[in-house]
C-alpha atoms as a PDB file:
ATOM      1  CA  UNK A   1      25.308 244.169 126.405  1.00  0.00           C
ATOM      2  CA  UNK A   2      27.367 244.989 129.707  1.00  0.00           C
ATOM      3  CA  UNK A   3      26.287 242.964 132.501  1.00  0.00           C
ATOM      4  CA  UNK A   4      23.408 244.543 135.430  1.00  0.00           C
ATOM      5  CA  UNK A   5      25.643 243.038 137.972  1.00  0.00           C
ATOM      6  CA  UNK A   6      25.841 245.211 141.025  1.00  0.00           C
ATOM      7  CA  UNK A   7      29.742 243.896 141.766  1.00  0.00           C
ATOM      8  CA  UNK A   8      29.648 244.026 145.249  1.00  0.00           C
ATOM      9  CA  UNK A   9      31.947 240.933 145.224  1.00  0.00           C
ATOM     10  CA  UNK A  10      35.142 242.334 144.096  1.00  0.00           C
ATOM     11  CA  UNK A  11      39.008 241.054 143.334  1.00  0.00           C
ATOM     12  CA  UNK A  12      39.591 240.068 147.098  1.00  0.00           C
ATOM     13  CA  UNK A  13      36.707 238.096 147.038  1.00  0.00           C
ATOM     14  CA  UNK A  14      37.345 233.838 146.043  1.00  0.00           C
ATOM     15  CA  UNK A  15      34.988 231.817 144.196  1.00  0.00           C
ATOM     16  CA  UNK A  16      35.154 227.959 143.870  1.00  0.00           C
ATOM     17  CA  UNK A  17      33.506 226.928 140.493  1.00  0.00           C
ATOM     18  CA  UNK A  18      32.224 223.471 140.410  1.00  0.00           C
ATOM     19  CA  UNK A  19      31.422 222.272 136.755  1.00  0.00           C
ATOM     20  CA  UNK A  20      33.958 225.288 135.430  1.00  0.00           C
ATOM     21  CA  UNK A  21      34.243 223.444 131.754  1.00  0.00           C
ATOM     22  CA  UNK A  22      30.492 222.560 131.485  1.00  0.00           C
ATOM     23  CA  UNK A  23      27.318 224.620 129.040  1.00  0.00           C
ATOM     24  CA  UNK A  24      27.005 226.900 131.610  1.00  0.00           C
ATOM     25  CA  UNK A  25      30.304 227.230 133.452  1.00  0.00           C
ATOM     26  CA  UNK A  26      32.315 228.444 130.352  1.00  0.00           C
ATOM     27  CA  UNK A  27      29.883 231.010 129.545  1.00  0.00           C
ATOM     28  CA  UNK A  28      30.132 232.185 132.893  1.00  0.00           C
ATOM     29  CA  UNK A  29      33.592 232.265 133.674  1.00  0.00           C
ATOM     30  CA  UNK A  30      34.294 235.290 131.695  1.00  0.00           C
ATOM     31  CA  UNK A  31      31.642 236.865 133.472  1.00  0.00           C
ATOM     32  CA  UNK A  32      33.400 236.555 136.461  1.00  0.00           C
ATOM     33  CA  UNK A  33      37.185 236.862 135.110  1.00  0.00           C
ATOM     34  CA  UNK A  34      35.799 240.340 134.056  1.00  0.00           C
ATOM     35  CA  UNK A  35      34.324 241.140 137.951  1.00  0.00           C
ATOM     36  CA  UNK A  36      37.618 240.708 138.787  1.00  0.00           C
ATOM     37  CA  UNK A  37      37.190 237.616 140.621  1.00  0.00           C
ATOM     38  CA  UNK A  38      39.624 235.029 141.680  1.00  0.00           C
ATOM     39  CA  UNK A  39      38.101 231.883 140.369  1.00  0.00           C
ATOM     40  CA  UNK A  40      39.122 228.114 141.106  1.00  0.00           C
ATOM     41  CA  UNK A  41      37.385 225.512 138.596  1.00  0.00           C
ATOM     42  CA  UNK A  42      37.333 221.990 138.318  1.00  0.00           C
ATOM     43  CA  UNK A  43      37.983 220.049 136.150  1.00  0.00           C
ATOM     44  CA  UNK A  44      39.530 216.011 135.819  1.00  0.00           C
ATOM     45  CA  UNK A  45      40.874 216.664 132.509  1.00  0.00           C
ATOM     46  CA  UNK A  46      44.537 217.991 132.195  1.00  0.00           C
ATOM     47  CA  UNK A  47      43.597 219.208 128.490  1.00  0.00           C
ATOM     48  CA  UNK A  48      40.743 221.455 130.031  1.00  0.00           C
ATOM     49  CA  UNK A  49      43.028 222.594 132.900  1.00  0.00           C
ATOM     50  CA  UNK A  50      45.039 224.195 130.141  1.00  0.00           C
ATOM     51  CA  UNK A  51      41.860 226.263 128.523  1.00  0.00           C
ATOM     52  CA  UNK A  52      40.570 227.031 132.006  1.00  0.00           C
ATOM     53  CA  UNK A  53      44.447 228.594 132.604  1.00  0.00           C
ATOM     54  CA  UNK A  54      43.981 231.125 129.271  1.00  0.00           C
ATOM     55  CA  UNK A  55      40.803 232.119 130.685  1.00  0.00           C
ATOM     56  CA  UNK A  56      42.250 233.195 133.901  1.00  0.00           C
ATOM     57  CA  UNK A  57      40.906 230.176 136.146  1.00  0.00           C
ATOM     58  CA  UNK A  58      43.074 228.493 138.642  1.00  0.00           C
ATOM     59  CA  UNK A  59      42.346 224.650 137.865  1.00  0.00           C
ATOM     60  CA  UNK A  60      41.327 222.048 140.066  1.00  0.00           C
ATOM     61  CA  UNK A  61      42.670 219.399 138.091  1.00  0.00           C
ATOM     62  CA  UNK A  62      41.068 215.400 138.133  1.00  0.00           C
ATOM     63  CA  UNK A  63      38.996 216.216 140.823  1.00  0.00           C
ATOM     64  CA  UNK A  64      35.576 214.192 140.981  1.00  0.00           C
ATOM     65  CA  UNK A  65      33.036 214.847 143.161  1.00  0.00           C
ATOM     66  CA  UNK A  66      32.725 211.327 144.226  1.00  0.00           C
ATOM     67  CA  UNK A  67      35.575 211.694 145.683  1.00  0.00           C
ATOM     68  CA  UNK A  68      34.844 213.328 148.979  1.00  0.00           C
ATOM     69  CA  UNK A  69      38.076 213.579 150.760  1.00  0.00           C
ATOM     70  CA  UNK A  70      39.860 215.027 148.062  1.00  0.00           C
ATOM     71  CA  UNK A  71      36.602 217.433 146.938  1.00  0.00           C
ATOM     72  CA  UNK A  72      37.077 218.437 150.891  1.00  0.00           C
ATOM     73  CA  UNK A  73      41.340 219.057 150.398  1.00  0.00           C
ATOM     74  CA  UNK A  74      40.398 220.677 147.277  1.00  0.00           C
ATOM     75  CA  UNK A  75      38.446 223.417 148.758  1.00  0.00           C
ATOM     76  CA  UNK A  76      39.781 223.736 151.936  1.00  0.00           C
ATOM     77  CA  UNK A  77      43.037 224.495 150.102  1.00  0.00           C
ATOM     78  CA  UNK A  78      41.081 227.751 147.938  1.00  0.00           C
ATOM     79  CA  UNK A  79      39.729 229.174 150.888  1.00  0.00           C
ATOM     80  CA  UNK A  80      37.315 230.292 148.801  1.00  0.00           C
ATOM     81  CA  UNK A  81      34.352 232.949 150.128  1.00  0.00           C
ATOM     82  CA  UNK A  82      31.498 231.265 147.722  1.00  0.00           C
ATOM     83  CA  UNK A  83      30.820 227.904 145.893  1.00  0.00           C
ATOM     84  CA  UNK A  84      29.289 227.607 142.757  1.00  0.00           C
ATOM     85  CA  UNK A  85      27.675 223.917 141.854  1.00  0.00           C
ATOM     86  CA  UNK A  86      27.406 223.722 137.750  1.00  0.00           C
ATOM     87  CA  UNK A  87      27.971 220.378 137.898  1.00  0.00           C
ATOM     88  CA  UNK A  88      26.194 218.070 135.485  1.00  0.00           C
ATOM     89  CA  UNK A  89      26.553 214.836 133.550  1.00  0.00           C
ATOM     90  CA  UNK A  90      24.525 214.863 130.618  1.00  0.00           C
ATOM     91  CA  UNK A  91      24.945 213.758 127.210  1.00  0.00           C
ATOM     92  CA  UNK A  92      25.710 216.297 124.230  1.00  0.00           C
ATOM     93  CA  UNK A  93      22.282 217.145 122.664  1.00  0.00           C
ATOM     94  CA  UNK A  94      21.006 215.255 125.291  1.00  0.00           C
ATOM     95  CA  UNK A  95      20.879 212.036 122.949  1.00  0.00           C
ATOM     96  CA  UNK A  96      17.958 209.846 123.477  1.00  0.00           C
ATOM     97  CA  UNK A  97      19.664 206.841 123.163  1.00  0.00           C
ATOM     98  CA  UNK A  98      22.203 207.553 126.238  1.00  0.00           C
ATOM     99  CA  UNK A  99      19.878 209.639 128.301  1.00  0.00           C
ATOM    100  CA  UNK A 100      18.127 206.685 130.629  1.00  0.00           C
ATOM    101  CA  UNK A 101      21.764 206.406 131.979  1.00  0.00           C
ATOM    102  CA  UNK A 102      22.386 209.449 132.101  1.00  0.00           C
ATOM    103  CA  UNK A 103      19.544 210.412 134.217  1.00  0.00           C
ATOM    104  CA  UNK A 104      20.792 208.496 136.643  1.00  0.00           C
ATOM    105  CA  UNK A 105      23.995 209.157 136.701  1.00  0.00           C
ATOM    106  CA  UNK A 106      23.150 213.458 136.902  1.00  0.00           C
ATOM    107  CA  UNK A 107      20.494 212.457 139.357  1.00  0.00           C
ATOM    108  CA  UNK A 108      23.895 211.172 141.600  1.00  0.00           C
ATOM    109  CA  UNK A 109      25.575 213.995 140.981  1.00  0.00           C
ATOM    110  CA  UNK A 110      22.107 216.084 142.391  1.00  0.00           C
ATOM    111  CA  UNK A 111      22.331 213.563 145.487  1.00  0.00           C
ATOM    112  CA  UNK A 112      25.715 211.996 146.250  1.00  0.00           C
ATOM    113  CA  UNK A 113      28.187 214.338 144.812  1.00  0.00           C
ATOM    114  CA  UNK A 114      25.859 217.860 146.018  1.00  0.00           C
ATOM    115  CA  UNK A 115      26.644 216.509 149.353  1.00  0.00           C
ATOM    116  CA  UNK A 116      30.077 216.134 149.440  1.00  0.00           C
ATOM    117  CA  UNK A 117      30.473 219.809 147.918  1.00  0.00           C
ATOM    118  CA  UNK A 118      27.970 220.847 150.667  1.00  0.00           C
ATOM    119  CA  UNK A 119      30.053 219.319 153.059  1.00  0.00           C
ATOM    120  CA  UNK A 120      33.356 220.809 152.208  1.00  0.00           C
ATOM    121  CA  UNK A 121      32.051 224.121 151.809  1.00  0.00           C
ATOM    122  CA  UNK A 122      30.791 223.735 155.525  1.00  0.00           C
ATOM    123  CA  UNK A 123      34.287 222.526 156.574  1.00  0.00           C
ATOM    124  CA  UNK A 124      36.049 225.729 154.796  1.00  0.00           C
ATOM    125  CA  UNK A 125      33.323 228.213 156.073  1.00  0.00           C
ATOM    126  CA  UNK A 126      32.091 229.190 152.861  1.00  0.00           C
ATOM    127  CA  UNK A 127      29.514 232.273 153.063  1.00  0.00           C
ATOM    128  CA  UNK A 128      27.513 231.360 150.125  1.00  0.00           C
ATOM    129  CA  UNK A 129      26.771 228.647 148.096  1.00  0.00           C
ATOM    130  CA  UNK A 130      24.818 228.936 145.075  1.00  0.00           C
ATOM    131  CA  UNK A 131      23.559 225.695 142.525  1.00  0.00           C
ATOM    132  CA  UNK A 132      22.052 224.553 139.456  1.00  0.00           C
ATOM    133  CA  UNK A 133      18.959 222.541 139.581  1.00  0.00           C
ATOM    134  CA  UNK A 134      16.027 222.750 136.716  1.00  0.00           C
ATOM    135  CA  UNK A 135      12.579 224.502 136.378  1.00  0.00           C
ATOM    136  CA  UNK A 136      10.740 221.559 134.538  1.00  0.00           C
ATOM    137  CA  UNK A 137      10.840 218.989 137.401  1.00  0.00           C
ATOM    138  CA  UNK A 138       7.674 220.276 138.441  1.00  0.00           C
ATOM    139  CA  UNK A 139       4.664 218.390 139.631  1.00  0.00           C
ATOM    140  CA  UNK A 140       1.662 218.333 137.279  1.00  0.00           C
ATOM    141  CA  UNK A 141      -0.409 221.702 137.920  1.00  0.00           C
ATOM    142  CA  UNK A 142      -1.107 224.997 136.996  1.00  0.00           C
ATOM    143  CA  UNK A 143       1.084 226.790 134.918  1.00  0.00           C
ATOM    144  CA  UNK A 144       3.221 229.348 135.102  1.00  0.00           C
ATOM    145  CA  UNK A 145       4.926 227.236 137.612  1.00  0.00           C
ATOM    146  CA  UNK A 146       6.508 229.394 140.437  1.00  0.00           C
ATOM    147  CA  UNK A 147       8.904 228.736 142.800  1.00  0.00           C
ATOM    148  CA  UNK A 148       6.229 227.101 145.486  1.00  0.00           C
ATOM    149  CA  UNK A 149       4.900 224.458 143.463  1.00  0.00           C
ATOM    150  CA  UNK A 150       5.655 220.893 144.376  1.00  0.00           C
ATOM    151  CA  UNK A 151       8.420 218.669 142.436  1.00  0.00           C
ATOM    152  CA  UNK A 152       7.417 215.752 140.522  1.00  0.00           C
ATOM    153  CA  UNK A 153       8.553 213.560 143.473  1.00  0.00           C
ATOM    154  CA  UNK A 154       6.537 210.658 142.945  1.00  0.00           C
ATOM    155  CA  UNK A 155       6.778 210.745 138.927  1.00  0.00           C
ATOM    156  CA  UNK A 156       7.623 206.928 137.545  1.00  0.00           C
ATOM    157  CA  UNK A 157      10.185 206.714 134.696  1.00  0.00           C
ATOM    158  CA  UNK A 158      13.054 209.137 134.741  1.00  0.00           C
ATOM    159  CA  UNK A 159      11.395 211.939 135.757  1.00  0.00           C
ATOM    160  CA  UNK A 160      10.693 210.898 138.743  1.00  0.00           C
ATOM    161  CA  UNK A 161      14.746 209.837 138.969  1.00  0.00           C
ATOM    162  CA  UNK A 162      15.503 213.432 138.037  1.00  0.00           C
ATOM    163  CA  UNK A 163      12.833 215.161 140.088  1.00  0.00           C
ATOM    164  CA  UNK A 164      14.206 213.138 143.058  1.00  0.00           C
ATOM    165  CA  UNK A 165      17.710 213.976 142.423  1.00  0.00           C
ATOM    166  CA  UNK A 166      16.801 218.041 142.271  1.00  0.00           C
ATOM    167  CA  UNK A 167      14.645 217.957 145.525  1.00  0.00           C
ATOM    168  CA  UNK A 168      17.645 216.219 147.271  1.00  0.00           C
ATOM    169  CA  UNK A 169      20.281 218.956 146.187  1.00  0.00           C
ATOM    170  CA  UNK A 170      17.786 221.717 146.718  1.00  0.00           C
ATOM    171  CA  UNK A 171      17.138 220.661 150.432  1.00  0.00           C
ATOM    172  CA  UNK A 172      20.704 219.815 150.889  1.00  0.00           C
ATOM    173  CA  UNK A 173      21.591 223.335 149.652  1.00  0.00           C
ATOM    174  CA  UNK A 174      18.551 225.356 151.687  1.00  0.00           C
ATOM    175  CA  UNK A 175      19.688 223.355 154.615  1.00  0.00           C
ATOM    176  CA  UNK A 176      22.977 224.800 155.387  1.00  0.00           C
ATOM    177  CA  UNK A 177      24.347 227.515 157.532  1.00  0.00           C
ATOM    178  CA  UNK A 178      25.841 229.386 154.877  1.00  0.00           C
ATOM    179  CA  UNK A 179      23.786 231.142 152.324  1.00  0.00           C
ATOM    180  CA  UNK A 180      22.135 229.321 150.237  1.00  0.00           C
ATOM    181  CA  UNK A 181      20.810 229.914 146.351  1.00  0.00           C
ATOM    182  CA  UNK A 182      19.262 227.482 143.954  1.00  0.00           C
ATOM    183  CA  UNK A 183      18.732 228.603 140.437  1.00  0.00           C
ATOM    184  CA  UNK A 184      16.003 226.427 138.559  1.00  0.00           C
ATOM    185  CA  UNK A 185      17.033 226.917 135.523  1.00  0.00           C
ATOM    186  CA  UNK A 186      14.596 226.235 132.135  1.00  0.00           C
ATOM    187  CA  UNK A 187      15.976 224.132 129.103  1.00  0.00           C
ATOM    188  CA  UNK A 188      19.250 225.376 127.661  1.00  0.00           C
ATOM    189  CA  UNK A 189      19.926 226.327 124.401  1.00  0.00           C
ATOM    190  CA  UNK A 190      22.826 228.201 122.469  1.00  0.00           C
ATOM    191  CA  UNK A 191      26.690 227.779 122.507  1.00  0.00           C
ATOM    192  CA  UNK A 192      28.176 224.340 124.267  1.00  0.00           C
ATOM    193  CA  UNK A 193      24.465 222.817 124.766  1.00  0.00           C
ATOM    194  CA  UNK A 194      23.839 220.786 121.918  1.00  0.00           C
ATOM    195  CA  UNK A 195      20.709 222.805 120.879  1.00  0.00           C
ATOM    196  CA  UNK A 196      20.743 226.397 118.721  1.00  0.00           C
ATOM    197  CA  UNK A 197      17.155 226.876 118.917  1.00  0.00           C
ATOM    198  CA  UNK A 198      14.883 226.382 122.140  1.00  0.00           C
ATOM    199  CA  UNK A 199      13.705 222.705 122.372  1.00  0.00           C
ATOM    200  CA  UNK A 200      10.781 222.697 124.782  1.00  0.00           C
ATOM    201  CA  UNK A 201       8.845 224.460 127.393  1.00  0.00           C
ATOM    202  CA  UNK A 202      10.687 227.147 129.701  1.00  0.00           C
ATOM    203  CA  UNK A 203      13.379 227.756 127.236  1.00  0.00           C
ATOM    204  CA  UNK A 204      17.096 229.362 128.437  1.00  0.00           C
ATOM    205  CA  UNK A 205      19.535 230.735 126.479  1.00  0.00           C
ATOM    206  CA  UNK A 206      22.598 229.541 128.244  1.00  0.00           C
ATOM    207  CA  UNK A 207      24.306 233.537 128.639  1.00  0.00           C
ATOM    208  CA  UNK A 208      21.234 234.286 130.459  1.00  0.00           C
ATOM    209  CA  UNK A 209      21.721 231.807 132.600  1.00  0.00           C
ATOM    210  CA  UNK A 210      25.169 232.050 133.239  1.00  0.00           C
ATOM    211  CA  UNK A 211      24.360 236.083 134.059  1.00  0.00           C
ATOM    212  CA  UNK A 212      21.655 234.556 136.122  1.00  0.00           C
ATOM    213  CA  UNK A 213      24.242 232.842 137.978  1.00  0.00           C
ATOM    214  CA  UNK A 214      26.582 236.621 138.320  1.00  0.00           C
ATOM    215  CA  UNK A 215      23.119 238.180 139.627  1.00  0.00           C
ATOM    216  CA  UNK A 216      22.558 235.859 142.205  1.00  0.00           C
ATOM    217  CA  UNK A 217      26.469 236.504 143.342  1.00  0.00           C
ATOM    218  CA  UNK A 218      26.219 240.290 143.166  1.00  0.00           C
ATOM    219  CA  UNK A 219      22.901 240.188 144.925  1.00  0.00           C
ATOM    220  CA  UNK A 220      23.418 237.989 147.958  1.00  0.00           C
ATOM    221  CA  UNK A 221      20.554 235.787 146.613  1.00  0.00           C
ATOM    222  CA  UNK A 222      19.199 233.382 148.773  1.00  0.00           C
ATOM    223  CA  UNK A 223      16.188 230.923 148.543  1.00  0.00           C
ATOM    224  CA  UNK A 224      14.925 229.768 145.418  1.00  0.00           C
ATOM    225  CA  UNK A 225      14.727 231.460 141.378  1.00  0.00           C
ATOM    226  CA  UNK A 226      12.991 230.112 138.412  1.00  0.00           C
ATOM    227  CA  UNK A 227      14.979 231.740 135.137  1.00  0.00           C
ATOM    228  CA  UNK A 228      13.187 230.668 131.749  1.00  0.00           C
ATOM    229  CA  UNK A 229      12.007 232.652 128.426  1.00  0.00           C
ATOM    230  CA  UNK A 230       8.094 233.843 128.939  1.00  0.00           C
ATOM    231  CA  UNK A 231       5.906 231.377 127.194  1.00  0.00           C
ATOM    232  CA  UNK A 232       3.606 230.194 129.874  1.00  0.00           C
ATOM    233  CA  UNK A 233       4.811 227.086 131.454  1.00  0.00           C
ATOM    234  CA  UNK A 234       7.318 228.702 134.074  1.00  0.00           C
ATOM    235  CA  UNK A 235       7.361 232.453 135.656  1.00  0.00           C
ATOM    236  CA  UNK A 236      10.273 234.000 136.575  1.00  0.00           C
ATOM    237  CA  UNK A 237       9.222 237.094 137.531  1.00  0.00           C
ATOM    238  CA  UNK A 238      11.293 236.782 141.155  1.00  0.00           C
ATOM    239  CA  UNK A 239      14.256 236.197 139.494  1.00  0.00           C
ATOM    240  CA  UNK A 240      13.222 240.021 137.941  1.00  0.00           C
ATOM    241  CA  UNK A 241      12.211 241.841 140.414  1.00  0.00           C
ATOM    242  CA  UNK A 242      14.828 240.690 143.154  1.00  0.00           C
ATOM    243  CA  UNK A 243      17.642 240.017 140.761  1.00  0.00           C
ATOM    244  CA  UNK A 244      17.164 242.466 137.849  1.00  0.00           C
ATOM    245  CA  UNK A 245      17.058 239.236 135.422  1.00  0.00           C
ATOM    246  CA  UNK A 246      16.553 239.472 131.893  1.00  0.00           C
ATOM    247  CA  UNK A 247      15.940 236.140 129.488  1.00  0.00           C
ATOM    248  CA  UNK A 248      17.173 238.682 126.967  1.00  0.00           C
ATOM    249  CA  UNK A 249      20.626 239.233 128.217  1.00  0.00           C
ATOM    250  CA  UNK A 250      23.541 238.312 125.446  1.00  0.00           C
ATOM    251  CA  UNK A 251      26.836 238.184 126.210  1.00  0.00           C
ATOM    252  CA  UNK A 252      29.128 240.921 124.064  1.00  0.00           C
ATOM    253  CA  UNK A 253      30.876 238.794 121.085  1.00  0.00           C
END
């Protein structure tokens, strides 16, 4: 199925791809290879530099997001017209046994790191800035959850961890001059995401969320989406009526 994107964004146009090599950034790099983007990705492993290079991505290579000085040089050097944050750390399957640490180390990324991408997009006068952040940190409530219900802020355990992390990255994002785009996206399933079958409430097939990701581009989104499957705990029926979203949507083989 050909992607609804509108392609406004065209080959002169640069985009900086944080998280290039993760669940979501591979599926969406051909997306944009084939919008005839010029993408930059990043990566701190010299083996993926060399897969993001037969895709068509200029690498960022051993780049860490800690690192804000040379996260700043990386950018300012691409000149790039939009960022993209993909950027997680999670383990594959997301493994019981590893995920207390894991929450907080993605819940840094959310905080720390999210502001030192902020921050060099600002310096290199990005236009747009778009990131990941989840639809199931919401606060108990109501469901479908839409994009106006509280975050489970003051949740104990790691959801609260988590929850805290996505508020901070959403803020830092919605905060900025440039414009900004969070995509809450539900729980991933599919190719590169440890899960073939939907594991939870607010299921996401990860193409649809990487097209999710091309819509928002294409569309000049700004402000917060919800994109999950229909089955009662999240609605995403902004993400359809202002982006032209589908949960269906398959990439072509």
């Amino acid at each position: 199925m050909p992607s609804p994107s509108r392609g406004r964004h065209r080959i002169d146009k640069t985009l900086f791809l944080a998280g290039a090599t993760g669940a979501i950034g591979s599926r969406l790099v051909p997306l944009l290879i084939a919008e005839k983007w010029r993408v930059v990705g990043t990566t701190r492993s010299a083996e993926k530099a060399a897969r993001l290079r037969e895709c068509g991505v200029e690498p960022v290579v051993v780049v860490d997001v800690f690192d804000a000085a040379a996260l700043i040089d990386a950018v300012a050097a691409t000149k790039p017209d939009i960022v993209v944050h993909q950027l997680t750390d999670l383990p594959p399957g997301l493994d019981p046994a590893r995920m207390v640490e894991a929450t907080a180390r993605n819940a840094r990324i959310r905080d720390e790191g999210t502001r030192n991408l902020v921050e060099a997009a600002v310096r290199a006068g990005v236009q747009h800035f778009i990131a990941q952040s989840v639809a199931f940190a919401y606060a108990e409530g109501p469901t479908p959850h839409t994009e106006e219900d509280a975050l489970a802020i003051d949740a104990e355990g790691r959801a609260g961890i988590s929850a805290r992390g996505v508020a901070s990255l959403e803020t830092q994002v919605l905060s900025e001059p440039f414009v900004g785009a969070v995509l809450r996206y539900g729980r991933l399933y599919g190719p590169g995401t440890g899960f073939e079958t939907p594991a939870g409430p607010a299921p996401l097939y990860v193409d649809a969320a990487a097209n999710a990701a091309l819509l928002a581009l294409s569309h000049g989104a700004h402000g917060i989406y919800n994109f999950a499957e229909d089955d009662g705990a999240v609605s995403s029926e902004k993400a359809k009526r202002e982006l032209n979203w589908s949960a269906d949507w398959r990439r072509a083989p």
